[in-house]
Protein backbone atom coordinates (compact mmCIF):
# COMPACT_ATOMS: atom_id res chain seq x y z
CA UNK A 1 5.27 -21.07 1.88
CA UNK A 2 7.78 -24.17 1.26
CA UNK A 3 10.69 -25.50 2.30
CA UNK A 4 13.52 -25.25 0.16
CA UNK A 5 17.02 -26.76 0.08
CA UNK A 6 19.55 -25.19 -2.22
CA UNK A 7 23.26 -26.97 -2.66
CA UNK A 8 25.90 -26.68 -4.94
CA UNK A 9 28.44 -29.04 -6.98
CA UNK A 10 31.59 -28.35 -7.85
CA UNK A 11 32.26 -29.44 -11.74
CA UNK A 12 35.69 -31.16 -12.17
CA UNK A 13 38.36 -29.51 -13.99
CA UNK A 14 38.63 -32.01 -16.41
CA UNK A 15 35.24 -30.93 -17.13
CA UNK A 16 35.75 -27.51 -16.87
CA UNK A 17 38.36 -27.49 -19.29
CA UNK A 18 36.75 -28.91 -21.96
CA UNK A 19 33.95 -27.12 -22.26
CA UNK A 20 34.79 -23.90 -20.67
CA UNK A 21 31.82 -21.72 -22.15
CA UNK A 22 28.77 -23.88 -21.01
CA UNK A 23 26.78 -23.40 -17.89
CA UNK A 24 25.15 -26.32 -16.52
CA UNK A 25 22.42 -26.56 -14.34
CA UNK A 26 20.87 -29.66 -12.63
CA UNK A 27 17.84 -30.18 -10.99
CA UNK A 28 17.14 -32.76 -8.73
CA UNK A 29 12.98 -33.32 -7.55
CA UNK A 30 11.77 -35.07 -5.00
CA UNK A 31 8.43 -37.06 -4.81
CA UNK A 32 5.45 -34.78 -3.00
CA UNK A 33 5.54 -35.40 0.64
CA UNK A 34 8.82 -36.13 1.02
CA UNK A 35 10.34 -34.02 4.13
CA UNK A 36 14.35 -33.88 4.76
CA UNK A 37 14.57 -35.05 8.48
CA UNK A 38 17.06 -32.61 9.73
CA UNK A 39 13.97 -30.06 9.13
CA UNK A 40 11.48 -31.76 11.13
CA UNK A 41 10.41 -30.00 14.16
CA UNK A 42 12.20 -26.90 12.58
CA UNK A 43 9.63 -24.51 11.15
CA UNK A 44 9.98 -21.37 11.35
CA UNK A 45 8.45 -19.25 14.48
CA UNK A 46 5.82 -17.50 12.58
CA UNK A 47 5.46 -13.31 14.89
CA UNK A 48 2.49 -11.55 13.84
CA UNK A 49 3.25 -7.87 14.55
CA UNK A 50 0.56 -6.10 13.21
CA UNK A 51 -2.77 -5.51 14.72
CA UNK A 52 -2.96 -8.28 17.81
CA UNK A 53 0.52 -9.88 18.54
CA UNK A 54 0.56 -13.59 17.90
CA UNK A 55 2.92 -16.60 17.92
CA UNK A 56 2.04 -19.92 15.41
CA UNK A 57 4.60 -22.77 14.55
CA UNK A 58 3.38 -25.53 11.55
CA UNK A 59 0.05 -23.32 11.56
CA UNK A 60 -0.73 -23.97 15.13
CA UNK A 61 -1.12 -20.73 17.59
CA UNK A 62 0.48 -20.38 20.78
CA UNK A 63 -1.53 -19.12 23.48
CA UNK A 64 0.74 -16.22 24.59
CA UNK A 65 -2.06 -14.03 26.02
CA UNK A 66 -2.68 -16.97 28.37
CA UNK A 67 1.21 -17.43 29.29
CA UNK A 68 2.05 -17.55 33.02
CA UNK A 69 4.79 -14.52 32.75
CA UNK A 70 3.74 -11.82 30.58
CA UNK A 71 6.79 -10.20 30.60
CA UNK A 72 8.51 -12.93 28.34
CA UNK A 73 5.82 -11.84 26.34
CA UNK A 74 7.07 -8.23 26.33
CA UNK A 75 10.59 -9.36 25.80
CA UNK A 76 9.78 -11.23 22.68
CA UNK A 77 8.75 -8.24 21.65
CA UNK A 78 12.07 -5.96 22.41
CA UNK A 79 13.86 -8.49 20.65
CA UNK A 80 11.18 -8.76 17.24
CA UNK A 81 11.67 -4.65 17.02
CA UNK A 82 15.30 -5.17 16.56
CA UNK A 83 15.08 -8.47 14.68
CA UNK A 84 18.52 -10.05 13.55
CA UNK A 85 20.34 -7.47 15.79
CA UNK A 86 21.77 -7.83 19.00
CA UNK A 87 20.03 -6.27 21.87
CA UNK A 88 22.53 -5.72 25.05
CA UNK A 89 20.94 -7.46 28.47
CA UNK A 90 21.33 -3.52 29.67
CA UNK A 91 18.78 -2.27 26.78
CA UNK A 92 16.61 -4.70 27.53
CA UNK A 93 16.37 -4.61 31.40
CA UNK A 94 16.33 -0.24 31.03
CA UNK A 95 13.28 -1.09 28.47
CA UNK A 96 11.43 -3.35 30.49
CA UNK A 97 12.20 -2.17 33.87
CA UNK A 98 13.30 1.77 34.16
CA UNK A 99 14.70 2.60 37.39
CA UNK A 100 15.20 -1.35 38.63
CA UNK A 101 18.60 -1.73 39.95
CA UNK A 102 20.94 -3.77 37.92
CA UNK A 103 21.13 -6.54 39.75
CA UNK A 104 17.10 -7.56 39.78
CA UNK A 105 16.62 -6.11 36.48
CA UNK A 106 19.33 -8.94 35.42
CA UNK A 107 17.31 -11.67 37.66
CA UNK A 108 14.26 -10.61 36.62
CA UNK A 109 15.23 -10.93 32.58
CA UNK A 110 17.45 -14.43 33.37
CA UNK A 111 14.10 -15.63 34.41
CA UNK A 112 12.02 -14.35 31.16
CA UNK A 113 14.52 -15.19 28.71
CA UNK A 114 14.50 -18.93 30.18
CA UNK A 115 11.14 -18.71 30.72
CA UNK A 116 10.37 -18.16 26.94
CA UNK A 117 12.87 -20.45 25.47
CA UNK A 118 11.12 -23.12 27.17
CA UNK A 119 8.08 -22.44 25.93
CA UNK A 120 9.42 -21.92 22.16
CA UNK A 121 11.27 -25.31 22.48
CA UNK A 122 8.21 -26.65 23.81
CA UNK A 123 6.13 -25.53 20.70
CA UNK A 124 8.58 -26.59 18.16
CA UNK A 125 10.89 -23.78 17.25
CA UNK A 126 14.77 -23.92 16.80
CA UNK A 127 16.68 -24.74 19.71
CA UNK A 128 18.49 -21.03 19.42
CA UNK A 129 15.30 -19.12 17.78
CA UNK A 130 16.95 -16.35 20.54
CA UNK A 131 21.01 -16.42 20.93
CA UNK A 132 22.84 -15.28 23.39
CA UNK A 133 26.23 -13.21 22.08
CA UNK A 134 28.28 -11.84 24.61
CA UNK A 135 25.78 -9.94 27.41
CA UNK A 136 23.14 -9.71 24.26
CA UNK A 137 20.48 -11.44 22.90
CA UNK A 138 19.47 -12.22 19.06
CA UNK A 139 16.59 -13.16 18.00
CA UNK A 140 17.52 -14.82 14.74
CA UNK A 141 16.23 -13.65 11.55
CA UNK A 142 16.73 -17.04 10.12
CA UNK A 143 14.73 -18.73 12.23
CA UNK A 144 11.06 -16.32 12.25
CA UNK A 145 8.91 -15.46 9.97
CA UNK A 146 7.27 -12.17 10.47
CA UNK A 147 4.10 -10.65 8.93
CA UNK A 148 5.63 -6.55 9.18
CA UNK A 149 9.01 -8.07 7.11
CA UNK A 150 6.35 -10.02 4.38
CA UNK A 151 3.94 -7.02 4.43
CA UNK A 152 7.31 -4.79 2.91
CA UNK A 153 8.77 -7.24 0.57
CA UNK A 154 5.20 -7.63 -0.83
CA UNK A 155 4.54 -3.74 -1.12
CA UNK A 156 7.90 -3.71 -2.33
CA UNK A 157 7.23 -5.96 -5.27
CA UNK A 158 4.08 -4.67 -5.90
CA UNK A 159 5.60 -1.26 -6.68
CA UNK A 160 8.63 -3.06 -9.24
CA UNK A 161 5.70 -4.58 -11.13
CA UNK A 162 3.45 -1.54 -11.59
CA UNK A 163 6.95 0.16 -12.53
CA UNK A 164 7.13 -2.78 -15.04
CA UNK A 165 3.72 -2.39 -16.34
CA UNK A 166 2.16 -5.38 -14.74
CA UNK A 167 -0.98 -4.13 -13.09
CA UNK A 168 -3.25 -6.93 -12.13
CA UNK A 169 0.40 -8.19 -10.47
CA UNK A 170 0.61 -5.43 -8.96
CA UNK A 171 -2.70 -5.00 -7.32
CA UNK A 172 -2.38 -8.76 -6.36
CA UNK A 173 1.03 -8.25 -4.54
CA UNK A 174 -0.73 -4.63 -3.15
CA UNK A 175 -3.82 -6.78 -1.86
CA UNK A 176 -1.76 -9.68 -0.26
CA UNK A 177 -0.26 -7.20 1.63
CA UNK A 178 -2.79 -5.22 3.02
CA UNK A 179 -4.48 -8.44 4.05
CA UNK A 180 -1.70 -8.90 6.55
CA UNK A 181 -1.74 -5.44 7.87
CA UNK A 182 -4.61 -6.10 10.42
CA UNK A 183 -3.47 -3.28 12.24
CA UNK A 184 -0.39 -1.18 13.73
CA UNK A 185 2.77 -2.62 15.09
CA UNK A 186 2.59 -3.77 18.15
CA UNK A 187 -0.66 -2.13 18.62
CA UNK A 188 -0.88 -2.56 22.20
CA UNK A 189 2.25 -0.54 23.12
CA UNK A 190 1.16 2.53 21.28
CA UNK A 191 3.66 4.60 23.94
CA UNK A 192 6.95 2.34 23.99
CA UNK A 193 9.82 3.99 22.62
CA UNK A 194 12.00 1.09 21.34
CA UNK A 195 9.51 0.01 19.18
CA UNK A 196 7.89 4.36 17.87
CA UNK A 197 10.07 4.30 15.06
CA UNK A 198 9.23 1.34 12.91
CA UNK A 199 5.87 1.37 13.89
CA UNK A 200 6.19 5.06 11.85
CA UNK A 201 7.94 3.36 9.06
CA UNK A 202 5.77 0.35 8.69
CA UNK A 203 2.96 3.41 8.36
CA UNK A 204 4.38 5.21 5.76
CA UNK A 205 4.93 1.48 3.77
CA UNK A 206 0.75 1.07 4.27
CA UNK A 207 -0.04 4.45 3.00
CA UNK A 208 2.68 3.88 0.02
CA UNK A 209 0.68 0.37 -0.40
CA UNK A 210 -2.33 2.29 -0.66
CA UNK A 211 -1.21 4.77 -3.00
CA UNK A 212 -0.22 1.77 -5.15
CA UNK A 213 -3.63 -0.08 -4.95
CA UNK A 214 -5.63 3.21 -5.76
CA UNK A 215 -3.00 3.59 -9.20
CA UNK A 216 -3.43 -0.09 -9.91
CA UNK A 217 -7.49 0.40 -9.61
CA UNK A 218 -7.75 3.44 -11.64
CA UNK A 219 -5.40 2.46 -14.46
CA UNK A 220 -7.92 -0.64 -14.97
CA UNK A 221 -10.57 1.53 -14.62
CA UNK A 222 -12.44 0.30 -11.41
CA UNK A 223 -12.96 4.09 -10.18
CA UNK A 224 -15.44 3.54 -7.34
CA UNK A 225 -12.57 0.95 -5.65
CA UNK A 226 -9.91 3.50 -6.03
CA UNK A 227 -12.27 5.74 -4.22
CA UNK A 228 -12.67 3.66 -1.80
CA UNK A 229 -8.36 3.10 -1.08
CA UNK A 230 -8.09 6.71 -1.05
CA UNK A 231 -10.63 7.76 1.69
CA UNK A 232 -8.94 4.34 3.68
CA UNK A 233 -5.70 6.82 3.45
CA UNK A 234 -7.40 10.16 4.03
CA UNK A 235 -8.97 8.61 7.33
CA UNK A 236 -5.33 7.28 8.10
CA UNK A 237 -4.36 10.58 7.30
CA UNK A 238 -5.88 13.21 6.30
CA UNK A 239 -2.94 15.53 5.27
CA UNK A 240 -1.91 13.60 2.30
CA UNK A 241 -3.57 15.67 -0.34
CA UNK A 242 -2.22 13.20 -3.15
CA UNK A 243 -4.81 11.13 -1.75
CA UNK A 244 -7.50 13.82 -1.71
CA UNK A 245 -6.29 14.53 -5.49
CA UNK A 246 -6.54 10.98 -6.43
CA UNK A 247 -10.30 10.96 -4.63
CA UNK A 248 -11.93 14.08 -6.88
CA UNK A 249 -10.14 12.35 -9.98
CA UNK A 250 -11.83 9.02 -9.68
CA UNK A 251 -15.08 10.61 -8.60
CA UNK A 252 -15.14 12.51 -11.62
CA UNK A 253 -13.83 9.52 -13.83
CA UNK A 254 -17.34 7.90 -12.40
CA UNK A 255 -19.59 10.44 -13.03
CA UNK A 256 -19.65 12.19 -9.49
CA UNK A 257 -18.94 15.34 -10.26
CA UNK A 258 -20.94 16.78 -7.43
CA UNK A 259 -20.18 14.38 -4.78
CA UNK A 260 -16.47 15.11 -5.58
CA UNK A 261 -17.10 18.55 -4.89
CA UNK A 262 -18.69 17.91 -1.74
CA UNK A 263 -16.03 15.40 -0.37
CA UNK A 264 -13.20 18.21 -1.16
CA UNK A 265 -15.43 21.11 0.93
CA UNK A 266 -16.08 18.50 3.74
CA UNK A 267 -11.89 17.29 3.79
CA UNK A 268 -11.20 21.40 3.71
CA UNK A 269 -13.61 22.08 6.35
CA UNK A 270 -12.08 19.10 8.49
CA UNK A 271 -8.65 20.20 7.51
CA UNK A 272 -8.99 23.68 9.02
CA UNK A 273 -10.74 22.57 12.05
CA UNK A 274 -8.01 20.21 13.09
CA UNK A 275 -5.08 20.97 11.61
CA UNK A 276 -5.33 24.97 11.45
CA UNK A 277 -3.65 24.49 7.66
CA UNK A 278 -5.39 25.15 4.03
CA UNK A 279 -4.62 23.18 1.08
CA UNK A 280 -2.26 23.63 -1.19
CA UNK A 281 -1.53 25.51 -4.51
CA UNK A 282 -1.46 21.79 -6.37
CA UNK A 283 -4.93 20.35 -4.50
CA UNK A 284 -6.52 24.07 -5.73
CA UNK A 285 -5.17 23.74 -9.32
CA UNK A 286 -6.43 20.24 -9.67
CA UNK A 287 -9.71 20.92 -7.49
CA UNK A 288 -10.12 24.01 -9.94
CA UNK A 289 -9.40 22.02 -13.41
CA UNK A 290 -12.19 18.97 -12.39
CA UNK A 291 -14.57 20.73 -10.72
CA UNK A 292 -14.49 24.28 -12.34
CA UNK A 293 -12.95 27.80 -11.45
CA UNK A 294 -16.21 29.11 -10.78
CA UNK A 295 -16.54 26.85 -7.70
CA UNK A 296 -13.24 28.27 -5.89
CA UNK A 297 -14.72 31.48 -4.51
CA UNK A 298 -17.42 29.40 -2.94
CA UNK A 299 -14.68 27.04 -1.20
């Protein structure tokens, strides 16, 4: 990551006028090193979301699990869920304290809220990394950085540049991003409501990431690493035949016939005994056409 200025110029009209049709573009560089003051002691708060939660500023790590009041903890991490959006005091204090009175839940987050701006200041971050608007509280897109919002953009552009037929892109962009997701959002409140539903979504963008890194293997032929992705999903989930599909395909594109075979009756067996469900018409057909018909009746 850098840090980038961008400014604009307006042309005179003089200019303008005679030459009318031409676009002009100027680019100014600056020798390496050099840093525009008003950014000093600026960077970004860097939030890591997924897996362990974790604070860094200029590639330093803030100690949060060591933090005096670990409820300013917990409040950083209302306000991440709903990044860039304003979260009313009331939200926060029904969140973090149900069934406190208003009056000490309002204490008790005046504290917190002070409480964690200090320590952000103290680190380095933006004066107003959280805002206050009204009787809510921002925390300010422009001023984080956050591994969940890099891990989508990433999986995002990965899937534009397989579309565009730019594999080894794509598997580059798909392996960036699975190296940041080190585990679920905000693993640690697996039960909170106010964060359920992008934990959810953030799932369903690693198991589309993983359906792009198993296409992106196969198509350059590295079978056994495909393979691999797809039982990462199944374990994730093992309800998404398309993943099961993709498994017997690239077993059979290397050769293992038989150990497909045997990975579909074990994923059936496991299927049934968890789930109560068989598989599908499409997993059949396609178990049927790689393995052979004559298999089916055993199954």
């Amino acid at each position: 990551m850098i840090t980038a200025g961008i400014s604009t110029l307006v042309i005179p009209s003089k200019v303008r006028e005679e030459e009318p049709n031409e676009a002009v573009a100027v680019v100014f560089l600056r020798e390496a090193g050099w840093v525009d003051p008003e950014l000093v002691g600026m960077q970004p708060l860097r939030i890591f979301t997924l897996g362990h939660f974790g604070l860094a500023i200029a590639g330093k790590g803030l100690e949060v699990d060591n933090w005096k009041r670990q409820q300013a903890v917990l409040v950083l991490k209302c306000l991440v869920s709903q990044l860039g959006r304003p979260v009313h005091r009331e939200r926060l204090i029904d969140w973090l304290w149900p069934g406190v009175d208003a009056t000490r839940g309002w204490q008790r987050l005046k504290v917190n809220i002070s409480f964690l701006r200090e320590k952000l200041r103290h680190a380095g971050a933006a004066n107003e990394t959280i805002e206050t608007v009204g009787q809510s509280y921002i925390l300010r897109s422009d001023a984080v950085w956050v591994d969940s919002g890099a891990f989508v953009e990433l999986v995002a552009a990965g899937w534009r540049s397989l579309k565009d037929g730019h594999e080894s892109d794509a598997r580059a962009r798909f392996e960036e991003a699975q190296s940041l997701y080190r585990g679920e959002y905000l693993e640690d409140k697996p039960y909170e409501d106010w964060c359920a539903e992008e934990r959810e979504r953030l799932r369903e963008v690693y198991l589309d990431m993983l359906a792009g890194m198993a296409k992106c293997y196969a198509e350059e032929g590295q079978f056994m690493e495909a393979a691999q992705v797809c039982r990462a999903a199944l374990n994730n989930d093992p309800g998404r035949e398309s993943f099961l599909r993709a498994l017997l395909e690239n077993l059979v594109n290397l050769g293992q016939t038989d150990w497909a075979e045997s990975q579909f009756h074990e994923w059936r067996r496991n299927l049934d005994e968890e789930y109560g469900v068989q598989p599908t018409q499409e997993t059949m057909r396609v178990f049927a056409q790689l393995i052979g018909d004559q298999t089916i009746e055993s199954c």
